[in-house]
C-alpha atoms as a PDB file:
ATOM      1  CA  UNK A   1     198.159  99.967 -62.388  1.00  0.00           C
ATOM      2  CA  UNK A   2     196.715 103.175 -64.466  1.00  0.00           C
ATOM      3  CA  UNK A   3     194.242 100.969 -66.552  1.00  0.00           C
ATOM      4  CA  UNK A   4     192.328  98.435 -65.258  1.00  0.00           C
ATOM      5  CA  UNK A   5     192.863  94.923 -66.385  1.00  0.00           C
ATOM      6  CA  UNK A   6     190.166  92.338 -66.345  1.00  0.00           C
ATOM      7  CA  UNK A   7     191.403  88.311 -65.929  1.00  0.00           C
ATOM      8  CA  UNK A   8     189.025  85.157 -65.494  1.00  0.00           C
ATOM      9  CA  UNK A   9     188.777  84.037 -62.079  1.00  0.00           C
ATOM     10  CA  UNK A  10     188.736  80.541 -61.512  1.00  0.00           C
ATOM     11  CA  UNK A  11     186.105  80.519 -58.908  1.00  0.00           C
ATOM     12  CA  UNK A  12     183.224  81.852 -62.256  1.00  0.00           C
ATOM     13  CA  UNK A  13     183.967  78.078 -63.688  1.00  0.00           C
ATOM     14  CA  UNK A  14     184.055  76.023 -60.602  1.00  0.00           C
ATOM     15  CA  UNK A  15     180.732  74.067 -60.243  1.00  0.00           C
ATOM     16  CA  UNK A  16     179.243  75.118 -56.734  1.00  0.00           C
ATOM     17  CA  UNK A  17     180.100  71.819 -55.211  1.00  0.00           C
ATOM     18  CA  UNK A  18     183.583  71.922 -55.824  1.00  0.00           C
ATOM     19  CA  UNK A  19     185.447  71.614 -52.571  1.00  0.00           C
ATOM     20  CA  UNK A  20     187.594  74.224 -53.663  1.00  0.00           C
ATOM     21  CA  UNK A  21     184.533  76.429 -54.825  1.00  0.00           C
ATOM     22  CA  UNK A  22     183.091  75.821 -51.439  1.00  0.00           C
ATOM     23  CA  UNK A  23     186.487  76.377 -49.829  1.00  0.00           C
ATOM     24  CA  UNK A  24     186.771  79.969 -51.480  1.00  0.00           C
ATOM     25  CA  UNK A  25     183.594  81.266 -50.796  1.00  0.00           C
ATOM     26  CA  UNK A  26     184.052  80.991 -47.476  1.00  0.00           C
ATOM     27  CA  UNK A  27     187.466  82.958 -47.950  1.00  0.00           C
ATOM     28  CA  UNK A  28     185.359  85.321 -49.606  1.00  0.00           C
ATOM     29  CA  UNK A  29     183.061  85.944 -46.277  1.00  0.00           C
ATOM     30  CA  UNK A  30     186.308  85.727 -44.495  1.00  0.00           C
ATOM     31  CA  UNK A  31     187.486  88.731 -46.857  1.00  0.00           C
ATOM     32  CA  UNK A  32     184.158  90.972 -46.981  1.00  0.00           C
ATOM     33  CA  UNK A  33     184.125  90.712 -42.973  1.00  0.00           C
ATOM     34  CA  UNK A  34     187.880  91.953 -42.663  1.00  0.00           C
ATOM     35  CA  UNK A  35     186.751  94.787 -45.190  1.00  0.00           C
ATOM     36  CA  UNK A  36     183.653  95.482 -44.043  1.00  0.00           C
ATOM     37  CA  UNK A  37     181.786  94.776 -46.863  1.00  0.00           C
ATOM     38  CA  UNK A  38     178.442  93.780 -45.739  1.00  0.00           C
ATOM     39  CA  UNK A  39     178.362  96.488 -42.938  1.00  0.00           C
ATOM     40  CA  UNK A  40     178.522  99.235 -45.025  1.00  0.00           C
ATOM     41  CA  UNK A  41     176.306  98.316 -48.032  1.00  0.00           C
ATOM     42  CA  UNK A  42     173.502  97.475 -44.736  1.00  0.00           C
ATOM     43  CA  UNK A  43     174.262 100.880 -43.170  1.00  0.00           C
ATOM     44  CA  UNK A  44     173.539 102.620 -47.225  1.00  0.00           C
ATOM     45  CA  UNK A  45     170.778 100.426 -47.520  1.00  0.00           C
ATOM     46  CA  UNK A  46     169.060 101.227 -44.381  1.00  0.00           C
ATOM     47  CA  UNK A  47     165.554 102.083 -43.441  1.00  0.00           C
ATOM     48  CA  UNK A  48     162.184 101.166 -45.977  1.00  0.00           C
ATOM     49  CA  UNK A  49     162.846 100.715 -49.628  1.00  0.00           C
ATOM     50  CA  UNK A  50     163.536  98.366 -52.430  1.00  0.00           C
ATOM     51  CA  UNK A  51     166.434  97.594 -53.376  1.00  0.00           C
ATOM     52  CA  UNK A  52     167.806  95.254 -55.903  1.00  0.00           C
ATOM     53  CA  UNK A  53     171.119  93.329 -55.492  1.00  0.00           C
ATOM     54  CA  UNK A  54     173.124  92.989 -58.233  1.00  0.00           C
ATOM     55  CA  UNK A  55     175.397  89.194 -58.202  1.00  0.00           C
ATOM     56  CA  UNK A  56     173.464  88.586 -54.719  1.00  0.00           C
ATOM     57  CA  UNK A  57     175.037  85.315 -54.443  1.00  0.00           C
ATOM     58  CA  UNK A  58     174.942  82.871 -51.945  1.00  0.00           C
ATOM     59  CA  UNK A  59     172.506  85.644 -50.307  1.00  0.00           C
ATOM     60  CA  UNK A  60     175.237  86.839 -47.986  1.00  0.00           C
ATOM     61  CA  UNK A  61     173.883  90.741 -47.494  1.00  0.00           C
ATOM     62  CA  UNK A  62     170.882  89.063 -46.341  1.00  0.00           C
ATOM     63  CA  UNK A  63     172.067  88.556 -43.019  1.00  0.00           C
ATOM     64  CA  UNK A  64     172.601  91.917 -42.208  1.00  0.00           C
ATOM     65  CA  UNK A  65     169.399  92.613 -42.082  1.00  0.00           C
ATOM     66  CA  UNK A  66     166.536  92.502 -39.268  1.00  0.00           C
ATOM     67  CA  UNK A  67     163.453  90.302 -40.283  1.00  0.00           C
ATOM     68  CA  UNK A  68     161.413  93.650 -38.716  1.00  0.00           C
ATOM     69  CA  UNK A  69     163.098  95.942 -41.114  1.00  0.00           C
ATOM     70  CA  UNK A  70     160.540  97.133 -43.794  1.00  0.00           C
ATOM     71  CA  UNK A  71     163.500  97.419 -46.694  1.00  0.00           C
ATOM     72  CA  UNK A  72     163.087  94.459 -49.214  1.00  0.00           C
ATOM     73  CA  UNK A  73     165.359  92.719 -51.858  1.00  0.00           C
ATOM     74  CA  UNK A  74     165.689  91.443 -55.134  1.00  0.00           C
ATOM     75  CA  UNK A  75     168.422  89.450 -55.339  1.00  0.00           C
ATOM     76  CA  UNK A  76     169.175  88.844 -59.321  1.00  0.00           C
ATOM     77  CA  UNK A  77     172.118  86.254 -59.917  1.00  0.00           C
ATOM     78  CA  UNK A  78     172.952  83.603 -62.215  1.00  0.00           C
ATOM     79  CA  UNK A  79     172.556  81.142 -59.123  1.00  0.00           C
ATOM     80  CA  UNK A  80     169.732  79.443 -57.945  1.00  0.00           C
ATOM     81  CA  UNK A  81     167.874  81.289 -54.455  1.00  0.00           C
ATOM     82  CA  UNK A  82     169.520  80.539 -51.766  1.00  0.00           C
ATOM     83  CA  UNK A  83     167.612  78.552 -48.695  1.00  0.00           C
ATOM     84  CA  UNK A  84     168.375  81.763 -46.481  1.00  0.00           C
ATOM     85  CA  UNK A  85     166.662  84.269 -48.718  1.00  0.00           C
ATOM     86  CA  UNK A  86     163.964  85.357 -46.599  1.00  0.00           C
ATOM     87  CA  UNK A  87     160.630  84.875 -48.368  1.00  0.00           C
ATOM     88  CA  UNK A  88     159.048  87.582 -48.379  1.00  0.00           C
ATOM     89  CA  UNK A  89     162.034  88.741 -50.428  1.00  0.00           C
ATOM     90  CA  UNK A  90     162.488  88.096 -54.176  1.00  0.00           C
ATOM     91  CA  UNK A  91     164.298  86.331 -56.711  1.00  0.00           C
ATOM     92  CA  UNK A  92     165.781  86.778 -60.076  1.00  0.00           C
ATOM     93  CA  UNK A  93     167.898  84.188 -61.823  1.00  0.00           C
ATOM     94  CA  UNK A  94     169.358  84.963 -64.905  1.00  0.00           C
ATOM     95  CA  UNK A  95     170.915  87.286 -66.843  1.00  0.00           C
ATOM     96  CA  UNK A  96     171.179  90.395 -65.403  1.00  0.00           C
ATOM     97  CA  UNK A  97     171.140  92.638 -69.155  1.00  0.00           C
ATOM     98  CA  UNK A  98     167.365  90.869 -69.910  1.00  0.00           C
ATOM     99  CA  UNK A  99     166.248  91.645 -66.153  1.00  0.00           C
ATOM    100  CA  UNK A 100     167.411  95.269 -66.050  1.00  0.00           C
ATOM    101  CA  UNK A 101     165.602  95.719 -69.479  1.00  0.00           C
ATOM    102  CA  UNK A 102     162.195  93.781 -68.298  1.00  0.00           C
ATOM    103  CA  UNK A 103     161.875  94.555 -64.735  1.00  0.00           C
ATOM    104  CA  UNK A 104     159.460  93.125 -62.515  1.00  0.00           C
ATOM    105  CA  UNK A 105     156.856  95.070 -61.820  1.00  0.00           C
ATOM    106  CA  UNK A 106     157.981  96.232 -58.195  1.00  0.00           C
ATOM    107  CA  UNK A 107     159.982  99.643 -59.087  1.00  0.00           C
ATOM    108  CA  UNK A 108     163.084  99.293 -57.213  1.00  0.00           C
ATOM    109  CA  UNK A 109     164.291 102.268 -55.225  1.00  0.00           C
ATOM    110  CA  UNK A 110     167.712 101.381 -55.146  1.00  0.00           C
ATOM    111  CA  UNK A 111     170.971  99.015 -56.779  1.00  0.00           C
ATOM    112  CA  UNK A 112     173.243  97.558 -54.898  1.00  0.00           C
ATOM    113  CA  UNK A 113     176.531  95.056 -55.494  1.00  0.00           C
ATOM    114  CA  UNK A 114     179.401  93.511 -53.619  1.00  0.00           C
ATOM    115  CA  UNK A 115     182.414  93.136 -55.240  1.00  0.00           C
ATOM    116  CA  UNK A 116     180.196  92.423 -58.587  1.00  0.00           C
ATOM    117  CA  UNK A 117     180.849  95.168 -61.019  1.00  0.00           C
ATOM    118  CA  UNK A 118     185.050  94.543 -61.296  1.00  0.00           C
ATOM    119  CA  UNK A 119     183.843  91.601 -63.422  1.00  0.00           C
ATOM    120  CA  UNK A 120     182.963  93.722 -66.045  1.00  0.00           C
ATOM    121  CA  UNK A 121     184.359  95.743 -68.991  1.00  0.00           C
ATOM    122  CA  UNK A 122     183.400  99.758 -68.853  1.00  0.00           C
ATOM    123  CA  UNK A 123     180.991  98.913 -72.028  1.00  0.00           C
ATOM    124  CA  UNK A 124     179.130  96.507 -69.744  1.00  0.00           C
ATOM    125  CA  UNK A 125     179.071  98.974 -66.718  1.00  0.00           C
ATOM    126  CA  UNK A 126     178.038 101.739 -69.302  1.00  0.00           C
ATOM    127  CA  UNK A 127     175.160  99.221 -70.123  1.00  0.00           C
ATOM    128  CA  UNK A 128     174.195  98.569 -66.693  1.00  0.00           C
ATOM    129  CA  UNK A 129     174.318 102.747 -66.033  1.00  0.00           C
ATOM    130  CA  UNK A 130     171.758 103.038 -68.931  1.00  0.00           C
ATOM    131  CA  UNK A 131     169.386 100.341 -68.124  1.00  0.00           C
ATOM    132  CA  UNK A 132     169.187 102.064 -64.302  1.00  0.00           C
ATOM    133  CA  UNK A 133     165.463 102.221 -63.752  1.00  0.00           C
ATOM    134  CA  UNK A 134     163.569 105.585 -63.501  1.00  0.00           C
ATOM    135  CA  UNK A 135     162.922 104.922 -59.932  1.00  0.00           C
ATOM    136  CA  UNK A 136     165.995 104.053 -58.574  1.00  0.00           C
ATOM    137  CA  UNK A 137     167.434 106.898 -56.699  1.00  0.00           C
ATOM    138  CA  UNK A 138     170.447 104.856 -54.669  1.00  0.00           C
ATOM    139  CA  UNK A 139     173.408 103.375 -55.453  1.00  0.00           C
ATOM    140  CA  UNK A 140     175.683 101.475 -53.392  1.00  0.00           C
ATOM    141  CA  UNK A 141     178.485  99.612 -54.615  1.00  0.00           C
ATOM    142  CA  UNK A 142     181.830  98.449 -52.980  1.00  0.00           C
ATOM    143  CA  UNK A 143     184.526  97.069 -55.126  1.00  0.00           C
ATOM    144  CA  UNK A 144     188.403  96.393 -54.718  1.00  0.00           C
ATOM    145  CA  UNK A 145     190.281  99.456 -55.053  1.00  0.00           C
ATOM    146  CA  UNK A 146     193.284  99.126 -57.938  1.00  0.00           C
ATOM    147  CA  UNK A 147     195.880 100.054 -55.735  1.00  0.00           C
ATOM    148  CA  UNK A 148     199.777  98.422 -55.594  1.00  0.00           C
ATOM    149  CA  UNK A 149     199.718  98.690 -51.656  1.00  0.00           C
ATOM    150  CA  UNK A 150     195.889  96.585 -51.857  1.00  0.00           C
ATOM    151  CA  UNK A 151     197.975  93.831 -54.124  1.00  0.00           C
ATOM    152  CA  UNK A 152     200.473  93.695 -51.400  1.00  0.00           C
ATOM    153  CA  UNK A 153     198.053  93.288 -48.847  1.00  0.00           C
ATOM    154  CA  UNK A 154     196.472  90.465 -50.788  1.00  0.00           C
ATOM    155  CA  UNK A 155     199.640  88.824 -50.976  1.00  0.00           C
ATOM    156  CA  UNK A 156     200.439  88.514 -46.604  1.00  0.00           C
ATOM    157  CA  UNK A 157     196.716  86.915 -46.385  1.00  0.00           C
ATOM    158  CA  UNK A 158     197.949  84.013 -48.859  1.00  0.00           C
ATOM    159  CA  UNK A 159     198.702  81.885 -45.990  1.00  0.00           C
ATOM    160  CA  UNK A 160     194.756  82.395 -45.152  1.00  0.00           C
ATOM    161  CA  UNK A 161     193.352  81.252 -48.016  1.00  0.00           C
ATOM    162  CA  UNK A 162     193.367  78.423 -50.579  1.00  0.00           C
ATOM    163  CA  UNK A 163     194.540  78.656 -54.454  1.00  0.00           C
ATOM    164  CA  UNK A 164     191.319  79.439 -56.301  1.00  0.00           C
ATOM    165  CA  UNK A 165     190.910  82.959 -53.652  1.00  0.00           C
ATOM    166  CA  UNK A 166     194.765  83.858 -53.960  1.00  0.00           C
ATOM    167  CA  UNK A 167     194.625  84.013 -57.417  1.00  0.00           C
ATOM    168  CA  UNK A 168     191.199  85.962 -57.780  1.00  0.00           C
ATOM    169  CA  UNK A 169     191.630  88.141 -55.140  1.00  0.00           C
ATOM    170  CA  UNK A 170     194.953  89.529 -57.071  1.00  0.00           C
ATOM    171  CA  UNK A 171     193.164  89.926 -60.446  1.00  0.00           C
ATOM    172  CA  UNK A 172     189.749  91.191 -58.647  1.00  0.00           C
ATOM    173  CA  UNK A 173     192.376  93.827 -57.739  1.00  0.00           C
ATOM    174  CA  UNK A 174     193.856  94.125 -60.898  1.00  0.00           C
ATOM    175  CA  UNK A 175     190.324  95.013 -62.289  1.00  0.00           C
ATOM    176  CA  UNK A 176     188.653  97.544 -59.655  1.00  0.00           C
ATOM    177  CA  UNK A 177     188.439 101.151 -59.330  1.00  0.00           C
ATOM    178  CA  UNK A 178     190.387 104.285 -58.908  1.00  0.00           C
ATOM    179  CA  UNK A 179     189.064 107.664 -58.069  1.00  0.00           C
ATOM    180  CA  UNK A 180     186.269 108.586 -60.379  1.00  0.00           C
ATOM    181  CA  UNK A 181     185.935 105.640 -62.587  1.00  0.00           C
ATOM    182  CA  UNK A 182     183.083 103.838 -61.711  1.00  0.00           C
ATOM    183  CA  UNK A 183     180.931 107.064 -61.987  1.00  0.00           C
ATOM    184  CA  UNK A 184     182.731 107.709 -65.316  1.00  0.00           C
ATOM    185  CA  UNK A 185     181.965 103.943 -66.332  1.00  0.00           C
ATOM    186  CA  UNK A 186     178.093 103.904 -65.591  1.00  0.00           C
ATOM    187  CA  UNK A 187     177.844 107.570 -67.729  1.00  0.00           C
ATOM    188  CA  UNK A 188     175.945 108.896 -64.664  1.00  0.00           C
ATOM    189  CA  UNK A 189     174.958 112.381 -65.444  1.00  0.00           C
ATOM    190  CA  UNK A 190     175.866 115.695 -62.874  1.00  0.00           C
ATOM    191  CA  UNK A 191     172.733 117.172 -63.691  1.00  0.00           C
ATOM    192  CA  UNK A 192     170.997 114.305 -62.359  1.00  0.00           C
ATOM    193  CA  UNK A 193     173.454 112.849 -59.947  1.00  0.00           C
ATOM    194  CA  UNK A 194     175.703 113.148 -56.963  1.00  0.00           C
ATOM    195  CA  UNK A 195     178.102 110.667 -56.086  1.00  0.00           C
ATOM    196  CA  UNK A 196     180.859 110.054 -53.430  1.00  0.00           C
ATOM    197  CA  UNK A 197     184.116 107.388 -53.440  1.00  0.00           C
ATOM    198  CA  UNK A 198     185.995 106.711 -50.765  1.00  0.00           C
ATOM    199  CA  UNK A 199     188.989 104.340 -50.616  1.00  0.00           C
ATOM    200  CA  UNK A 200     189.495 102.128 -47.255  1.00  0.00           C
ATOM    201  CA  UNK A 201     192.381 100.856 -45.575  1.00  0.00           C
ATOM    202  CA  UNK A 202     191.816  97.261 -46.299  1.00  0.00           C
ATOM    203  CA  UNK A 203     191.123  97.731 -50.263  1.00  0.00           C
ATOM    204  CA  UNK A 204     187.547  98.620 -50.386  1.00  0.00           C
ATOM    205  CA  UNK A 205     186.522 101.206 -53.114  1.00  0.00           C
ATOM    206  CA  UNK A 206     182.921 102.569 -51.894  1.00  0.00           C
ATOM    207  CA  UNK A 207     180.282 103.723 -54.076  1.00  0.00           C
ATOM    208  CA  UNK A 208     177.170 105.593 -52.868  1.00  0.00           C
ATOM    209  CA  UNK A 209     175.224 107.784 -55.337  1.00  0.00           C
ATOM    210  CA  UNK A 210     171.636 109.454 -55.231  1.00  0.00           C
ATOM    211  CA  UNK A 211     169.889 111.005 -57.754  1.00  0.00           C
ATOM    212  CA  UNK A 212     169.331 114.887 -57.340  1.00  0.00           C
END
């Protein structure tokens, strides 16, 4: 898998009340709490600041979080705000192109995603990299790591999950990350950036940037 290769999933078209939408996403939690997901993105996020979340969701990061911790959210998503937002926290749906271009007037202090940015073409990533705020000076993304073994590994959970997850978790493989792409995607600068990947055991391809 030297290029990656970007398929529709079936869960994007589902409306939200589809049993088997509704069915998946819970696969989904299922499959960020085996990797880990949530844990690390908290652990980046950690400690005061504002941070926007890019494809936030059914506002699962959320719970990660202390109501006592001073950090706060913007979750931006095509859905509607979920009832367990907090509400002190804000909300942006639409497209997120027109909100990274006219941002709300809270500078944000950091980005992060959850298995959000695969969905894209490097064009649209090198659009989101150039529409990166002045004040943000943390990223934090994790995303499936294009790997054969991480296909195989999708393939013993089958039994797991239902249709619409086995198919998109094997083509949100199919479209992740190796080694140095998602830095190369976004265009970030060395001058004025220094970023880490790592690769985990159960698929995840971590993302953590900070601008020097």
């Amino acid at each position: 898998m030297k290029q990656r290769k970007l398929t529709p999933e079936i869960l994007d078209d589902l409306p939200a009340l589809d049993p088997a939408a509704i069915r998946s996403r819970r696969d989904l939690a299922l499959v960020n709490a085996i990797m880990g997901n949530y844990h690390w993105l908290a652990a980046q996020m950690a400690g005061a600041g504002h941070w926007l979340e890019l494809g936030a969701g059914a506002g699962s990061l959320a719970r990660h979080f202390s109501s006592h911790t001073a950090i706060k959210v913007t979750g931006v998503d095509f859905a509607p705000r979920p009832e367990s937002w907090p509400v002190d926290w804000n909300w942006h749906q639409g497209d997120l192109f027109e909100f990274l271009r006219n941002p709300s007037s809270a500078e944000p202090t950091g980005i992060a995603a959850c298995l959000f940015l695969h969905h894209f073409t490097n064009q649209q990533i090198g659009e989101i990299g150039k529409l990166i705020p002045e004040s943000v000076c943390h990223l934090a993304f994790t995303e499936p790591a294009r790997y054969t073994a991480h296909i195989i590994q999708g393939y013993t959970g089958f039994p797991l999950f239902n249709h619409v997850t086995r198919h998109d978790m094997i083509v949100s493989i199919e479209a992740g990350f190796r080694k140095n792409e998602l830095a190369e995607a976004l265009k970030l600068n060395q001058k004025h950036w220094k970023w880490n990947q790592t690769r985990t055991f159960w698929g995840g391809y971590r993302f953590s940037a900070q601008r020097i």
